[in-house]
Protein backbone atom coordinates (compact mmCIF):
# COMPACT_ATOMS: atom_id res chain seq x y z
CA UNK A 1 -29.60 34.74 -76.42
CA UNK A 2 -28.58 37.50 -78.11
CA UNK A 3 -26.60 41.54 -76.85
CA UNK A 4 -28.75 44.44 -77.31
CA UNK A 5 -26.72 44.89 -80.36
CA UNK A 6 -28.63 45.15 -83.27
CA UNK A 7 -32.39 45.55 -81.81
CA UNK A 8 -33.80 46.05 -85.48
CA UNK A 9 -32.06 42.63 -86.99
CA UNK A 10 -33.79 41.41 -83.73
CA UNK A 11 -37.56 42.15 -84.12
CA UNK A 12 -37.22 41.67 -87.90
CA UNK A 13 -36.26 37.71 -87.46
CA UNK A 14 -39.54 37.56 -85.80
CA UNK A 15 -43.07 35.72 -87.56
CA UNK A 16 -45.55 38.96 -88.29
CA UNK A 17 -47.74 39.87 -85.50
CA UNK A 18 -45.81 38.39 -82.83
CA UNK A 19 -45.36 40.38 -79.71
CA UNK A 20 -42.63 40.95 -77.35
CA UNK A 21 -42.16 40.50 -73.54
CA UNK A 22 -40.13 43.16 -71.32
CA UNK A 23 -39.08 40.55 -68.19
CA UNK A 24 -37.93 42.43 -65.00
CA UNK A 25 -36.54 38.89 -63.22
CA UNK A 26 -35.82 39.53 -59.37
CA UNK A 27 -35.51 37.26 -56.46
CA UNK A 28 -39.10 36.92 -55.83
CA UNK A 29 -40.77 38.15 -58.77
CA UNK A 30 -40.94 38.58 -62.54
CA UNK A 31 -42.31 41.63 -63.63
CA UNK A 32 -43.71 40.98 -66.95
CA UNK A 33 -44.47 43.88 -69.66
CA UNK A 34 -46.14 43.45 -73.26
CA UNK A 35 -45.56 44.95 -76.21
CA UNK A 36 -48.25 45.96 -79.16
CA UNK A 37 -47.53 44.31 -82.77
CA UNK A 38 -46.12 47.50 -84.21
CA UNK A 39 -43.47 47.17 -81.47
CA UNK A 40 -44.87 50.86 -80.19
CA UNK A 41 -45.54 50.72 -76.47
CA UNK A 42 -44.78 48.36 -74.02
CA UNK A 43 -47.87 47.96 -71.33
CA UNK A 44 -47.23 46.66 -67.97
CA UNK A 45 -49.37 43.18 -67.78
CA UNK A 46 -48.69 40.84 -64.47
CA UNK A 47 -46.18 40.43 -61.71
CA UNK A 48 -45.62 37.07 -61.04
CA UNK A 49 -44.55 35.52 -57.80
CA UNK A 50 -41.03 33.38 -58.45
CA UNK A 51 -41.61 29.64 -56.95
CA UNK A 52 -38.91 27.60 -58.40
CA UNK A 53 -37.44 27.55 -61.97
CA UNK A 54 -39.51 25.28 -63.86
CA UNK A 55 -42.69 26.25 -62.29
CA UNK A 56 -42.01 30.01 -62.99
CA UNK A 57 -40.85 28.87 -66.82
CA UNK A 58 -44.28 27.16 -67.07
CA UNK A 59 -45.99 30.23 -66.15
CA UNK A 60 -43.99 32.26 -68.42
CA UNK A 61 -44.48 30.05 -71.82
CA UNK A 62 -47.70 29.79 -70.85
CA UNK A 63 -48.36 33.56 -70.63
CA UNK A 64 -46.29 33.92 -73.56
CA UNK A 65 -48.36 31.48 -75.74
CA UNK A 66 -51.32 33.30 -74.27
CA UNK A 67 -49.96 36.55 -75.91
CA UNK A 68 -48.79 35.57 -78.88
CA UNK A 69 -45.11 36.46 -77.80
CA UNK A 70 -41.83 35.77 -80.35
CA UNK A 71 -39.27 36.98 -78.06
CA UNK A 72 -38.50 38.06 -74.53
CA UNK A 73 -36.48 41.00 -73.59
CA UNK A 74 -34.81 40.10 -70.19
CA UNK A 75 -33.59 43.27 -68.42
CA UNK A 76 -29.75 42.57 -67.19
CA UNK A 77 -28.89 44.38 -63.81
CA UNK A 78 -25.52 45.61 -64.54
CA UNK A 79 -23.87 47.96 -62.25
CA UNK A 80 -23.41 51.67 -62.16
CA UNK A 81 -19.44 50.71 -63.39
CA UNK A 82 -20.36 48.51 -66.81
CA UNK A 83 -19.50 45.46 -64.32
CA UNK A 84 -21.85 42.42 -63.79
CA UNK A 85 -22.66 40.79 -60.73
CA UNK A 86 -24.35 38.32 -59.25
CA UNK A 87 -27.96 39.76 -60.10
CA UNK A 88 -26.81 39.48 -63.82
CA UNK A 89 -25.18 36.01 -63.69
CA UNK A 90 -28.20 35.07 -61.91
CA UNK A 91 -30.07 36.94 -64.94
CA UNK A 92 -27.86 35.03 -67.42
CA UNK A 93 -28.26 31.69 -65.89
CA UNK A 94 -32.23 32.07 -65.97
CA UNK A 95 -31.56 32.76 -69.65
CA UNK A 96 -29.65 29.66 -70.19
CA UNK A 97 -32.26 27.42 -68.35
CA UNK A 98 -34.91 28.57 -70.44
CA UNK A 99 -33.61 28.23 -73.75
CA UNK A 100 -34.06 24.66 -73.80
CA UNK A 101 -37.57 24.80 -72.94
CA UNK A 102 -38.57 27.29 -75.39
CA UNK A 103 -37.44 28.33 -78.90
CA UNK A 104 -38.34 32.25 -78.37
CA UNK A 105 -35.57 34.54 -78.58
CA UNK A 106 -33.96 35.73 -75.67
CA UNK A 107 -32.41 39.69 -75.82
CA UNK A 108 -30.53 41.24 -72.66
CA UNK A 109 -31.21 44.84 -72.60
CA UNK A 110 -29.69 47.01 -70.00
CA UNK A 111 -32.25 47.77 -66.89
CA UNK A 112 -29.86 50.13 -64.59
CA UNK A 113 -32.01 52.29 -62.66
CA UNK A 114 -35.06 51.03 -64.03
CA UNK A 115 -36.21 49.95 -60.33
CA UNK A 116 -35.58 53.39 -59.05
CA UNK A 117 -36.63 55.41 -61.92
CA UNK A 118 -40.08 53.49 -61.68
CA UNK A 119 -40.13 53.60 -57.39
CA UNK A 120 -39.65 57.57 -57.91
CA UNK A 121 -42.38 58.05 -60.44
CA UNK A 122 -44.49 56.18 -57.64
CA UNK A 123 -43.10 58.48 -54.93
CA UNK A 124 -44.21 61.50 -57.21
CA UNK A 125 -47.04 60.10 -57.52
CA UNK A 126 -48.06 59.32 -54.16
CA UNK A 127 -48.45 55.69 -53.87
CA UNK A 128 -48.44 53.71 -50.51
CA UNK A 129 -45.94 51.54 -49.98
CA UNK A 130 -48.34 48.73 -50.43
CA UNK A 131 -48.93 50.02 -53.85
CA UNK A 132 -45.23 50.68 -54.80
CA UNK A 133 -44.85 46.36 -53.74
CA UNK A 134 -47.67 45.81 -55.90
CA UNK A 135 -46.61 47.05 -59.10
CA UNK A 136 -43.18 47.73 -59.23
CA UNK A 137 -41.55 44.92 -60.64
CA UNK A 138 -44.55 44.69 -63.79
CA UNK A 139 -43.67 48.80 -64.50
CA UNK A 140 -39.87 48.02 -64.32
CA UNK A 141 -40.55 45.32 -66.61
CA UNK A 142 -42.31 47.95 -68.78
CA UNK A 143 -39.66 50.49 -68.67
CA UNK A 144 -37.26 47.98 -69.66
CA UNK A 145 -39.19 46.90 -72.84
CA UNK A 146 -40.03 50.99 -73.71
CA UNK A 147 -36.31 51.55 -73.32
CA UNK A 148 -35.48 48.73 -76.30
CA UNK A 149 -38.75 49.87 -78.39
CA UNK A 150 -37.20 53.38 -78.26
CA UNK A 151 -33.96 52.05 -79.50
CA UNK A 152 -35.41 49.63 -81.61
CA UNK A 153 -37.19 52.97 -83.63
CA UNK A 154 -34.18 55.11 -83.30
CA UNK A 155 -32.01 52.39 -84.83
CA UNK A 156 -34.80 51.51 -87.84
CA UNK A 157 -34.81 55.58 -88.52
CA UNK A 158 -31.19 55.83 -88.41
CA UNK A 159 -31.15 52.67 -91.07
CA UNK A 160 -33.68 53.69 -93.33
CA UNK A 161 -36.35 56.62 -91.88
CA UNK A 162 -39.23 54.66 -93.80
CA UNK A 163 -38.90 51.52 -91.56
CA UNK A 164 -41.08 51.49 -88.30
């Protein structure tokens, strides 16, 4: 389980072709987004209802073999202030638990405001509240994994601006 450090050094450890997830873990769901093999665009795929650890691990290697994921970017609610709090040591421990079961990388990538940013959009866009429940937590997942493929680019240009 890596920082969202060095995004670049990140993807490049991964085996060609291999995709990444964008995980938006809350209480009682995991948003899950997937990326395309050039690391482009992150598409919102499945919200998945959280049981109990190893069932929702189960579902998630599955999906990930499924997909032909490498490595799973975990969005890490940290608070307005830089501070973490429970929500991100609950974040971290789900981390922790999952290593052992499966060798993907793990990256933490900042998700402040992704919830809101995504519930506004949805607002703008005049979606029932029924609607908003549906798919919020798979688009916050998305948003999440855009925000590191963004980074991920704008790091690879700033290295050498013929990578990515």
């Amino acid at each position: 389980m890596t920082e969202a450090e060095d995004p670049v050094a990140f993807v490049g450890a991964l085996p060609q072709g291999r995709r990444l997830f964008g995980l938006d873990l809350g209480t009682k769901t995991i948003g899950i987004a997937l990326s395309d093999e050039r690391f482009l665009i992150a598409t919102p795929l499945i919200t998945l209802p959280r049981v109990k650890f190893g069932k929702d691990a189960a579902a998630l290697i599955e999906l990930a073999d499924k997909h032909g994921v490498g490595a799973y970017v975990l969005g890490l609610p940290i608070n307005m202030d830089g501070s973490e709090g429970p929500r991100a040591q609950s974040t971290r421990a789900f981390a922790r638990n999952l290593a052992p079961l499966d060798s993907r990388p793990i990256m933490f990538w900042d998700e402040r405001l992704s919830t809101a940013a995504v519930t506004r959009t949805l607002l703008e866009a005049d979606a029932s509240r029924r609607r908003r429940d549906e798919v919020v937590d798979k688009l916050a997942a998305s948003f999440i994994l855009q925000g590191f493929l963004d980074r991920l680019h704008l790091s690879a240009r700033a290295d050498d601006p013929r990578r990515l």
